[in-house]
C-alpha atoms as a PDB file:
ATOM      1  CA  UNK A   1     -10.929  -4.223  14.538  1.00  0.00           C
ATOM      2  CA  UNK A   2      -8.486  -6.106  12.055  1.00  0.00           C
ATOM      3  CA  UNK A   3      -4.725  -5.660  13.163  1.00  0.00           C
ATOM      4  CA  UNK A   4      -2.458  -5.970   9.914  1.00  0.00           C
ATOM      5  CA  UNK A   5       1.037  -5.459  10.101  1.00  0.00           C
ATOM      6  CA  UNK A   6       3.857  -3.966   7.925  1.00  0.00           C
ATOM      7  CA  UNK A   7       7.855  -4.445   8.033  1.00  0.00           C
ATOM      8  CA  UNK A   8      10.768  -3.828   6.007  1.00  0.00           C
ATOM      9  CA  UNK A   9      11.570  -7.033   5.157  1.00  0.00           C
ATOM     10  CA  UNK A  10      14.689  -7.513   4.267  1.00  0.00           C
ATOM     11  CA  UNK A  11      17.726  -9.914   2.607  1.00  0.00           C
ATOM     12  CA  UNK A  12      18.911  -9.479   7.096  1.00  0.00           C
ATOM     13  CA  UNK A  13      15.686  -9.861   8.546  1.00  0.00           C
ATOM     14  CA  UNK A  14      13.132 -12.537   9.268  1.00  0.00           C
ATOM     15  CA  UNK A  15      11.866 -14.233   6.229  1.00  0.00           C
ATOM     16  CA  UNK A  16       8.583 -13.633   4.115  1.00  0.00           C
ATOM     17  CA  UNK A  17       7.713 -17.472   4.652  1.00  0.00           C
ATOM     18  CA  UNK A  18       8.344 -17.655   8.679  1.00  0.00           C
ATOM     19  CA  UNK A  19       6.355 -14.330   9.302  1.00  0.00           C
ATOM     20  CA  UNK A  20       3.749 -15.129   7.071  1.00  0.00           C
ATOM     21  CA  UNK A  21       3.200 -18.443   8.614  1.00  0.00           C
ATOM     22  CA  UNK A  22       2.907 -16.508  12.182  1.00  0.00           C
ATOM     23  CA  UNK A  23       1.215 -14.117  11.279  1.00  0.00           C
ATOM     24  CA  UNK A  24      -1.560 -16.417  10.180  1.00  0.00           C
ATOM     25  CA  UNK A  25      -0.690 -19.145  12.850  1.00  0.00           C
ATOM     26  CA  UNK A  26      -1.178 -15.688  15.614  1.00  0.00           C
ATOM     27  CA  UNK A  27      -4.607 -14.392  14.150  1.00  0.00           C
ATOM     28  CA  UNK A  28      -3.477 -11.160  12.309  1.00  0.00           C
ATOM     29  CA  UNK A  29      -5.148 -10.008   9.477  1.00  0.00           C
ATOM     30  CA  UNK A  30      -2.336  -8.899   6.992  1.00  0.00           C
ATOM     31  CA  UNK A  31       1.119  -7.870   5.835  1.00  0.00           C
ATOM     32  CA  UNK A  32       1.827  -4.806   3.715  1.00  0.00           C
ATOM     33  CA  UNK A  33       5.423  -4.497   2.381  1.00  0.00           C
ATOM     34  CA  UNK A  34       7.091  -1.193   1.317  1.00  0.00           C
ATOM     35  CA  UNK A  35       9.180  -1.058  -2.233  1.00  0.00           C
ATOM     36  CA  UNK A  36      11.828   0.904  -3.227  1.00  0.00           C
ATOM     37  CA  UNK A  37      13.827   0.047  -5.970  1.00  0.00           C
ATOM     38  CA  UNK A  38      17.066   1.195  -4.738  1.00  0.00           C
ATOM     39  CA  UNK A  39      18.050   4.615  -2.834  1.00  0.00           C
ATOM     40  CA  UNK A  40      21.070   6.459  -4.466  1.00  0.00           C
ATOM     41  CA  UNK A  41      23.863   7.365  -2.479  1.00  0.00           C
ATOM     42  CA  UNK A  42      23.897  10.692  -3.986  1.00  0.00           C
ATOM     43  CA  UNK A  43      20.951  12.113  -2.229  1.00  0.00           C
ATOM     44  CA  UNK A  44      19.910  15.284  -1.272  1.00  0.00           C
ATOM     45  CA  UNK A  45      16.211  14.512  -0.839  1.00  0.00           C
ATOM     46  CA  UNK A  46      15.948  14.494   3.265  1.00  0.00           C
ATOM     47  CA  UNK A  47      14.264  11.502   5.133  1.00  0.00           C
ATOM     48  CA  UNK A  48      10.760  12.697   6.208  1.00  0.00           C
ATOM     49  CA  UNK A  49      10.688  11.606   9.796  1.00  0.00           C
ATOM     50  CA  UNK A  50      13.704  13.588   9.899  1.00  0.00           C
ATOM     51  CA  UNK A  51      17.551  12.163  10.506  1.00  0.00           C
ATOM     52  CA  UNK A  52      19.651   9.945   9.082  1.00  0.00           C
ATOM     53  CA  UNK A  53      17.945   6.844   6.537  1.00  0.00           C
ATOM     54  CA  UNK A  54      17.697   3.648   7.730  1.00  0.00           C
ATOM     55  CA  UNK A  55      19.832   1.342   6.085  1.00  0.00           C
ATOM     56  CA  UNK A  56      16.518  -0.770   6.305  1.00  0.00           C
ATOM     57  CA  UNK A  57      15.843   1.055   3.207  1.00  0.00           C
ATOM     58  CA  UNK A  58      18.557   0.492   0.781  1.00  0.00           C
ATOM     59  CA  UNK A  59      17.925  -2.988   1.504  1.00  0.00           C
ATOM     60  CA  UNK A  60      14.295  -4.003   1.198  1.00  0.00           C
ATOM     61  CA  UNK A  61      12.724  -7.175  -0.863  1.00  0.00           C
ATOM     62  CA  UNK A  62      10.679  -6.237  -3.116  1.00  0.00           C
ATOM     63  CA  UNK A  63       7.089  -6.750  -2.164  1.00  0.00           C
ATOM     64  CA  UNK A  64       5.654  -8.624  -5.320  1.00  0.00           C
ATOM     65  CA  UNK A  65       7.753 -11.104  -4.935  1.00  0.00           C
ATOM     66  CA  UNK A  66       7.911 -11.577  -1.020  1.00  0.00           C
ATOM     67  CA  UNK A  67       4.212 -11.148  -1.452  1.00  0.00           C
ATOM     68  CA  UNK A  68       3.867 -14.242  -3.771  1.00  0.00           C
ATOM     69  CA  UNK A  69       6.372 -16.266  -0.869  1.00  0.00           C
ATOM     70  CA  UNK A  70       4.005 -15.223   1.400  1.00  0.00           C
ATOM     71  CA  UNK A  71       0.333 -16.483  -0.223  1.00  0.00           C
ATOM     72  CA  UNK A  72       1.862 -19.653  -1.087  1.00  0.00           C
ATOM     73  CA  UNK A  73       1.818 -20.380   2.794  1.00  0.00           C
ATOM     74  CA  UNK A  74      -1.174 -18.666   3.730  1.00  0.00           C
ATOM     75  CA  UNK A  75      -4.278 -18.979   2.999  1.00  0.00           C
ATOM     76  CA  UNK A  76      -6.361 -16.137   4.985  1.00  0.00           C
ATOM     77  CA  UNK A  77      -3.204 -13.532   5.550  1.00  0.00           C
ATOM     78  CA  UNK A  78      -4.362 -10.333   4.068  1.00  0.00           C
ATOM     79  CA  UNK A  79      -1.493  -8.992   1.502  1.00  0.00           C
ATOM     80  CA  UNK A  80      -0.638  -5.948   0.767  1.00  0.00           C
ATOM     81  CA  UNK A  81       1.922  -2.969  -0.416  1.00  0.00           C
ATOM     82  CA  UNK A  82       2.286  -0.111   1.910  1.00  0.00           C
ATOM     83  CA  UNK A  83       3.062   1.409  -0.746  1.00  0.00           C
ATOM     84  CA  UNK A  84       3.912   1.124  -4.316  1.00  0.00           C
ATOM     85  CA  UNK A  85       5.527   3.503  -6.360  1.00  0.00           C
ATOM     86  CA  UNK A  86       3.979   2.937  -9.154  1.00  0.00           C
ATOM     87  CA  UNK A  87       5.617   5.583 -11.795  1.00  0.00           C
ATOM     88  CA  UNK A  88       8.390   3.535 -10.982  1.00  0.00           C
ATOM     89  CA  UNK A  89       7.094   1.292 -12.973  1.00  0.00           C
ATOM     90  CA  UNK A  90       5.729   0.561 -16.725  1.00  0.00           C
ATOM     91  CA  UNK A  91       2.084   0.491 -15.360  1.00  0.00           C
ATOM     92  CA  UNK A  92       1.265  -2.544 -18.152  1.00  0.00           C
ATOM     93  CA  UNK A  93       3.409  -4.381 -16.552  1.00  0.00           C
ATOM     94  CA  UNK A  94       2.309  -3.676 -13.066  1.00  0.00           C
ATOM     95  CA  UNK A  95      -0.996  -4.201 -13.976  1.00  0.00           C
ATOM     96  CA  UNK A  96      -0.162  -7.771 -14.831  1.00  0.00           C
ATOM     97  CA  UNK A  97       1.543  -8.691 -11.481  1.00  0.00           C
ATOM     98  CA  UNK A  98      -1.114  -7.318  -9.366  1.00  0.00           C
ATOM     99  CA  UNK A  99      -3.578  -9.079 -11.082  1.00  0.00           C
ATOM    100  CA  UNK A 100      -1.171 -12.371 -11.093  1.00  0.00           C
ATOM    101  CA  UNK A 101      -0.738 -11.718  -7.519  1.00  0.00           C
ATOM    102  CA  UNK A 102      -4.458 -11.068  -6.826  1.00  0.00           C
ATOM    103  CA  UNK A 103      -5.845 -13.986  -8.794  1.00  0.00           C
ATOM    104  CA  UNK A 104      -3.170 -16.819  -6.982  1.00  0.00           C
ATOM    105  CA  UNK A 105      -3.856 -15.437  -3.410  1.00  0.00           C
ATOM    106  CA  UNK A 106      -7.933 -16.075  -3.797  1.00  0.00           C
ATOM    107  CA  UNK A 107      -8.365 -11.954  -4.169  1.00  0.00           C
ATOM    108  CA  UNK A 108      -6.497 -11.114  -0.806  1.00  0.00           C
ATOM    109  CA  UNK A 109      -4.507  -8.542  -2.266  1.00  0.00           C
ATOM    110  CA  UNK A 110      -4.046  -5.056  -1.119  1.00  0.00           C
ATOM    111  CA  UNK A 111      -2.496  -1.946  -3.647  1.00  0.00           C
ATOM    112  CA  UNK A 112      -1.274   0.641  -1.212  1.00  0.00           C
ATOM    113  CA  UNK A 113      -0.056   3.465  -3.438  1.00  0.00           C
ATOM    114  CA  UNK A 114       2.257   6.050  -2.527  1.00  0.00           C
ATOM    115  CA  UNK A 115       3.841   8.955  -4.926  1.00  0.00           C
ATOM    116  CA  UNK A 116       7.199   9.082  -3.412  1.00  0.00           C
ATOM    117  CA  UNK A 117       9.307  11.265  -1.431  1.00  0.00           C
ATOM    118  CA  UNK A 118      12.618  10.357  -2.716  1.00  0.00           C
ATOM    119  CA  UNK A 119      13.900  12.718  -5.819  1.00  0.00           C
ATOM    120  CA  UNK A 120      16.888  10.894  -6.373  1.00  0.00           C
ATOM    121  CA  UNK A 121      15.142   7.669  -7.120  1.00  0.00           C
ATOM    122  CA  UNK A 122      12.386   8.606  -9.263  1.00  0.00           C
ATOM    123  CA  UNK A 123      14.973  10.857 -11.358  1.00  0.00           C
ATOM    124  CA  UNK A 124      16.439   7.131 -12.075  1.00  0.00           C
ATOM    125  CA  UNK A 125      13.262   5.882 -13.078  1.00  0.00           C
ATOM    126  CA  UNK A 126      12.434   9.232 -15.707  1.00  0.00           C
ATOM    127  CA  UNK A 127      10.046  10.158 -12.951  1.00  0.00           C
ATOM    128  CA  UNK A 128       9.474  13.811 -13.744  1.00  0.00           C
ATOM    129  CA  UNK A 129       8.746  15.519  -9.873  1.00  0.00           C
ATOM    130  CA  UNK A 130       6.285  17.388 -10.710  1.00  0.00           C
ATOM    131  CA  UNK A 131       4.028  15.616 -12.641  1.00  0.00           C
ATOM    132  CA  UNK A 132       4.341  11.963 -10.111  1.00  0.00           C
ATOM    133  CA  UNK A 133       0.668  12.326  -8.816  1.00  0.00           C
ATOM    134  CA  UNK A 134      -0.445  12.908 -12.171  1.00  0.00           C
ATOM    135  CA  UNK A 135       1.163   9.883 -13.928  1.00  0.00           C
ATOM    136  CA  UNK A 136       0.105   7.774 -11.236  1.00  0.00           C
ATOM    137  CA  UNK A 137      -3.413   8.976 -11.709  1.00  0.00           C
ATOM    138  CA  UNK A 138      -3.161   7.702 -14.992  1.00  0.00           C
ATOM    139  CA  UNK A 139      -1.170   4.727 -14.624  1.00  0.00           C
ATOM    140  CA  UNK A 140      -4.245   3.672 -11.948  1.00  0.00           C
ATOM    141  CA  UNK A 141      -6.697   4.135 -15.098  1.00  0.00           C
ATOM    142  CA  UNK A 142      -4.657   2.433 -17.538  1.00  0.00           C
ATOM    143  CA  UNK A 143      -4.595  -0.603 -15.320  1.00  0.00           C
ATOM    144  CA  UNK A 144      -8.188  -0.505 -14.464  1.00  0.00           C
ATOM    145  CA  UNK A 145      -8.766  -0.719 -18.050  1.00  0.00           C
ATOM    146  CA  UNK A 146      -6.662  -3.750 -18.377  1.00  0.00           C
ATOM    147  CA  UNK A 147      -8.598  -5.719 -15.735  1.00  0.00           C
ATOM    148  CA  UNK A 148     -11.734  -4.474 -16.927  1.00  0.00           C
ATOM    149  CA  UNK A 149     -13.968  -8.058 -18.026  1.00  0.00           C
ATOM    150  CA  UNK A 150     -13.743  -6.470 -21.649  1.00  0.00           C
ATOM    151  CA  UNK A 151     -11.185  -5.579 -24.064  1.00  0.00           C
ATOM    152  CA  UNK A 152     -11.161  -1.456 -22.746  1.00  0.00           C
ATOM    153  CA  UNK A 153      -8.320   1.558 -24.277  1.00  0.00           C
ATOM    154  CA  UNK A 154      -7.188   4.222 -22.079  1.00  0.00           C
ATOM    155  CA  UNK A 155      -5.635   7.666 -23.230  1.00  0.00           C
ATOM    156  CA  UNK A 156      -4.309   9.513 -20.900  1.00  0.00           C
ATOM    157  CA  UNK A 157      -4.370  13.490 -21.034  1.00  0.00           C
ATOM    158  CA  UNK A 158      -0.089  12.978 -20.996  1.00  0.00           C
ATOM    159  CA  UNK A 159      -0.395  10.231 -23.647  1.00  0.00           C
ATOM    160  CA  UNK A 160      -0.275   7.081 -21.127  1.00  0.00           C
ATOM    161  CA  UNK A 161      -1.737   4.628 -22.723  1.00  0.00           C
ATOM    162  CA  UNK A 162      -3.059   1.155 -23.718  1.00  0.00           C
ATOM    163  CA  UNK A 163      -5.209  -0.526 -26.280  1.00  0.00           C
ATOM    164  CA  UNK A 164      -8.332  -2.454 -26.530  1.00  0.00           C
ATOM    165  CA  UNK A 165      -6.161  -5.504 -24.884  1.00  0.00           C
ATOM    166  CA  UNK A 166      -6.968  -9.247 -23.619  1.00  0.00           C
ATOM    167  CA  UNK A 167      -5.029  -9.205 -20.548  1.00  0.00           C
ATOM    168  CA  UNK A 168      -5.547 -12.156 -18.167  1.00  0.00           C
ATOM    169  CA  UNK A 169      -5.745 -13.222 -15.242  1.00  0.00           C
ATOM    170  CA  UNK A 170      -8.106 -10.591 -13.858  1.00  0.00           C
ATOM    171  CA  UNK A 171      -8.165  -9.361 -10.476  1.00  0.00           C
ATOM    172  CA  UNK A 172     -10.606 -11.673  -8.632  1.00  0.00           C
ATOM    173  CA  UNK A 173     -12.715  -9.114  -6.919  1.00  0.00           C
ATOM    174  CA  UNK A 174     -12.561  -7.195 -10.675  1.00  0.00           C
ATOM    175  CA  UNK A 175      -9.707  -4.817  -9.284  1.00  0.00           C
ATOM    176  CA  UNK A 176      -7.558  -4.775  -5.969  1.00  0.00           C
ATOM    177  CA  UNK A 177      -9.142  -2.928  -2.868  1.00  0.00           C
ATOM    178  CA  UNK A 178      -6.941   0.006  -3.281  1.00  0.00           C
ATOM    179  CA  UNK A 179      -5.588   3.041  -0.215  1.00  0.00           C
ATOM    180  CA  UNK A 180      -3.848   5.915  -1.038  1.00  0.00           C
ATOM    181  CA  UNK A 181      -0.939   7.020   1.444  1.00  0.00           C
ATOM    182  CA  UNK A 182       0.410  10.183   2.159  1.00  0.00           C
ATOM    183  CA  UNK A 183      -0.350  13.657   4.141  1.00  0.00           C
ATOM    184  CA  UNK A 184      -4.052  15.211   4.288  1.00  0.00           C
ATOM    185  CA  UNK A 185      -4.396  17.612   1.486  1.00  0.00           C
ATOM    186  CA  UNK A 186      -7.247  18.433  -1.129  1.00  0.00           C
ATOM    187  CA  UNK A 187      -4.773  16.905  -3.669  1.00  0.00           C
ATOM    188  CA  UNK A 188      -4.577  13.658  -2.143  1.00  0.00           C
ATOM    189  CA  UNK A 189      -8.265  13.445  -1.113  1.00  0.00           C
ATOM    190  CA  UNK A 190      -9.061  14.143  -4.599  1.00  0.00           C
ATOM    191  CA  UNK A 191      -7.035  11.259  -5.720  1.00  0.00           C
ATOM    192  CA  UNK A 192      -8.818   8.946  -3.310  1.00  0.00           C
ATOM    193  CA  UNK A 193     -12.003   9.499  -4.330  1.00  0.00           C
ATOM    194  CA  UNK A 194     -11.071   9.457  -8.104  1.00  0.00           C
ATOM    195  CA  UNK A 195     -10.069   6.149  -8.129  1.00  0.00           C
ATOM    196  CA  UNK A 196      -9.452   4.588  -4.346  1.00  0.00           C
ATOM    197  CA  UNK A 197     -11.302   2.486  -2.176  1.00  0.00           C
ATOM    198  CA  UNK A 198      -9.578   4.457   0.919  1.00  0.00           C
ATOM    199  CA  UNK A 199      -6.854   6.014   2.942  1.00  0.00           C
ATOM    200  CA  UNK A 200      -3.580   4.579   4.422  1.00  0.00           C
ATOM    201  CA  UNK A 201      -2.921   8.301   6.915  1.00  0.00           C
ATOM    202  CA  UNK A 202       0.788   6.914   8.067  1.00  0.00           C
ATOM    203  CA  UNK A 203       0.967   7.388  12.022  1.00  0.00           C
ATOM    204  CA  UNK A 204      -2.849   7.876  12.342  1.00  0.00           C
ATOM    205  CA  UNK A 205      -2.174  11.349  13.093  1.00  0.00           C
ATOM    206  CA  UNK A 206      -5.306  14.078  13.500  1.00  0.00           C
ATOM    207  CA  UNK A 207      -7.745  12.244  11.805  1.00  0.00           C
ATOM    208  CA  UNK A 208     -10.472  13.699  13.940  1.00  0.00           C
ATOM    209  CA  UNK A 209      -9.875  17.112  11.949  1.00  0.00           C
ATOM    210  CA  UNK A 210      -9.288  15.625   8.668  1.00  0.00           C
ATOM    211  CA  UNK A 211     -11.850  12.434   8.516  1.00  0.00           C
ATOM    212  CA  UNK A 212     -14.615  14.943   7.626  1.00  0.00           C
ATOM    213  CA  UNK A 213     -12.681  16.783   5.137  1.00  0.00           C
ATOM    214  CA  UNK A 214     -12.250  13.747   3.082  1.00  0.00           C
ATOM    215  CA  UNK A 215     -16.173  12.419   3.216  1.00  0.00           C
ATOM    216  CA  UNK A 216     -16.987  15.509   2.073  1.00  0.00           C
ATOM    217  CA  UNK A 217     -14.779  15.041  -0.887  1.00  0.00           C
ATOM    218  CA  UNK A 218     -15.500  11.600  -1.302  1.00  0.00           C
ATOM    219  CA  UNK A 219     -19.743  12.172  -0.880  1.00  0.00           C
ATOM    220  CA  UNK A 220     -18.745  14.915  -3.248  1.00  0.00           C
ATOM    221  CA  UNK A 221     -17.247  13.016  -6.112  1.00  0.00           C
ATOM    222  CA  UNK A 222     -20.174  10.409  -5.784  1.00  0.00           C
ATOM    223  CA  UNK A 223     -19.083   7.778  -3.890  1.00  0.00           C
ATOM    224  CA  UNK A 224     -21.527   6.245  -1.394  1.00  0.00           C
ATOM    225  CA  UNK A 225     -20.508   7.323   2.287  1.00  0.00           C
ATOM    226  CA  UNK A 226     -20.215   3.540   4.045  1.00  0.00           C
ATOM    227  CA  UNK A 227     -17.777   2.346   1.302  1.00  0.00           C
ATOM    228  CA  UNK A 228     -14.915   4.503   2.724  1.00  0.00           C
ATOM    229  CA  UNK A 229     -12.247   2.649   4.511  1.00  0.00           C
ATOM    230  CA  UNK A 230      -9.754   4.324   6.042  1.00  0.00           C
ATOM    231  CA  UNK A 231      -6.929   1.840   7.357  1.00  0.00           C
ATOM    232  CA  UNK A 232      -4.434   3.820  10.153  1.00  0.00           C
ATOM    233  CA  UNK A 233      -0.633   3.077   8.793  1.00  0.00           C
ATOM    234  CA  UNK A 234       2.499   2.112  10.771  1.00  0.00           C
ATOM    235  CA  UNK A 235       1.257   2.653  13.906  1.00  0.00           C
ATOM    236  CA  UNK A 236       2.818   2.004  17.325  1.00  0.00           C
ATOM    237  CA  UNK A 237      -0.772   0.904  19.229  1.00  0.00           C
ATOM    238  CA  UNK A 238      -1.911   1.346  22.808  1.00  0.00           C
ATOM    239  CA  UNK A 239      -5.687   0.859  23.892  1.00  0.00           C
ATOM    240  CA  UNK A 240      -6.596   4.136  23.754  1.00  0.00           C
ATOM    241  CA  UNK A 241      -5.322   4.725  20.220  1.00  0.00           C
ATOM    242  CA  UNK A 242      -6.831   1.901  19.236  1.00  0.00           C
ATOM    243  CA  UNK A 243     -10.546   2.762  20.827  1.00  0.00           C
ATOM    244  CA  UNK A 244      -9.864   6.015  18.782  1.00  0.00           C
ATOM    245  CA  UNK A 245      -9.646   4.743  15.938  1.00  0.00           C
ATOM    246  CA  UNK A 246     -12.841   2.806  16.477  1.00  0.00           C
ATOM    247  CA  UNK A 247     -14.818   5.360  17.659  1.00  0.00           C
ATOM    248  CA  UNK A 248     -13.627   7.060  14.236  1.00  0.00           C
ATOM    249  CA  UNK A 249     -15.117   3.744  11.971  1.00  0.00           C
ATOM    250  CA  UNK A 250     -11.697   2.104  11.071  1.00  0.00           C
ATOM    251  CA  UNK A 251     -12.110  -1.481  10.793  1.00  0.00           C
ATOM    252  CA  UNK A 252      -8.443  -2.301  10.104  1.00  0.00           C
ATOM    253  CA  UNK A 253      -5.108  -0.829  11.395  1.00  0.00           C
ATOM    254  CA  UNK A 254      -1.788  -1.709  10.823  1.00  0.00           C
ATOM    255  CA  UNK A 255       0.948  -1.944  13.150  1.00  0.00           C
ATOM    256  CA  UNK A 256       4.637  -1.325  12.447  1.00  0.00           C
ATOM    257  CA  UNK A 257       6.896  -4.197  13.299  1.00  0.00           C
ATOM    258  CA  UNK A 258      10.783  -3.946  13.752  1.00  0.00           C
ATOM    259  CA  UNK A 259      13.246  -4.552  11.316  1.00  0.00           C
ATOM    260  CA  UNK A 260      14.837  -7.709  12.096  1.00  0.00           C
ATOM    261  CA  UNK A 261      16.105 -11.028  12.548  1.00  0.00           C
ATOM    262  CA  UNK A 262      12.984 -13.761  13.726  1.00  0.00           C
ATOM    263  CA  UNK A 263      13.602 -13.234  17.376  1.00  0.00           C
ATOM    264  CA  UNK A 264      13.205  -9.929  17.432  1.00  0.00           C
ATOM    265  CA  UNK A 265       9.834  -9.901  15.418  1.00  0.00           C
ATOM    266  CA  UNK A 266       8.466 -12.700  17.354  1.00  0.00           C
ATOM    267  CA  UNK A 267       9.609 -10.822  20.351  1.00  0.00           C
ATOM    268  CA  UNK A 268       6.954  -7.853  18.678  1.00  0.00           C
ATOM    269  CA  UNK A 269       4.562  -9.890  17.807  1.00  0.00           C
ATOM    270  CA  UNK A 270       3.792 -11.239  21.166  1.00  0.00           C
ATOM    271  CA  UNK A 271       3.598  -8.192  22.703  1.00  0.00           C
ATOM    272  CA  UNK A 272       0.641  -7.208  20.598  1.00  0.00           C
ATOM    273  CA  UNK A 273      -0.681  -9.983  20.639  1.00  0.00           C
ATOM    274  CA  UNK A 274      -3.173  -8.326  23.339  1.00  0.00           C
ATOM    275  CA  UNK A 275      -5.024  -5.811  20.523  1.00  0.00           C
ATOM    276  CA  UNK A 276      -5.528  -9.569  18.778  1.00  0.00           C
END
């Protein structure tokens, strides 16, 4: 079993260079970064683990960019977002720096892709609530047409989208192995199977119940049964957990690290260094 890591990397915390370096220097697989663009201080959206919001999260890099510090070091480190908004952005546009990202890193590049949780934020953005999974449904066609090996359009049903268009560079697997995060549902299964290579369940939780709810789905929409990867998200692992996970067919998990200075996360990575 891979063990990949994510961490809200900060402008306080340990750098994207010096982890990245020991993370490959330690034998990890990968890094997945969270984004958010900004968090308003006018929120009445509530944080979903419940509490106050870490100031972590007003605060993070954003994960293109640390991403790119971070391949230019590397040259096996898995690389990933965990996850990207991606109404928040003009999906051309994102297209092109996943691609970028994908094509400069030798095709180690990872889209997580989330929908949200924070109101506030997307209302910034012109993120209409209700229609987030929707758009982002879309905006993950558009930009498979764009790395498609020829010229391709896209229409989408909410009028997202792109002409006949040469867009280089291309992905260099033809598109980014792509996971979906967020909560078991039939809405987000269907999503996964629509256009995913896999899930990103945060905290690993009840996937014995669920697991067979979203082969079904997946068998369902066509999708051959071995190509589903399901990668266990910000998880805190002991043995046990981690022999569950393998007994359940997951190949890769990803362990949350702390957010902070490079003692401190050196301090975390040693002590899992015995899962390595």
């Amino acid at each position: 079993m891979r063990i990949s890591t994510t961490i809200f990397l900060t402008d306080e915390t340990i750098t994207p260079v010096r982890l990245a370096r020991e993370l490959e220097q330690r034998g990890y697989a990968g890094l997945y970064l969270p984004e958010h663009t900004h968090i308003p201080t006018e929120r009445t959206t509530p944080y979903p683990a419940g509490g106050p919001l870490p100031p972590e999260y007003g605060r993070v890099l954003d994960p293109f960019v640390a991403l790119g510090q971070a391949a230019a070091v590397t040259e096996r480190l898995l690389l990933g977002t965990g996850v990207t908004l991606v109404t928040e952005h003009d999906p051309i546009s994102l297209a092109k720096r996943i691609a970028t990202l994908d094509h400069l890193s030798g095709g180690r590049f990872t889209l997580g892709v989330g929908f949200g949780w924070n109101r506030e934020e997307a209302d910034d953005h012109g993120v209409a609530w209700s229609t987030r999974r929707e758009r982002t449904r879309e905006a993950m066609h558009l930009m498979r047409a764009l790395w498609a090996p020829e010229p391709t359009a896209y229409a989408g049903p909410s009028g997202l989208s792109v002409r006949a268009s040469h867009a280089w560079p291309k992905p260099a697997g033809g598109a980014p192995r792509t996971l979906v995060g967020g909560a078991a549902g039939p809405k987000l299964f269907a999503h996964i199977a629509d256009y995913a290579d896999g899930w990103m369940p945060i905290g690993g939780r009840g996937l014995t119940q669920t697991l067979p709810v979203l082969r079904e789905t997946w068998e369902r929409a066509g999708r051959a049964p071995k190509t589903l990867q399901v990668v266990p998200f910000a998880i805190h692992p002991n043995p046990g957990k981690l022999a569950h996970y393998a007994d359940l067919g997951c190949e890769e998990v990803v362990v949350q690290l702390p957010p902070g200075e490079e003692g401190e996360v050196l301090r975390a990575l040693d002590g899992f260094a015995a899962y390595l």
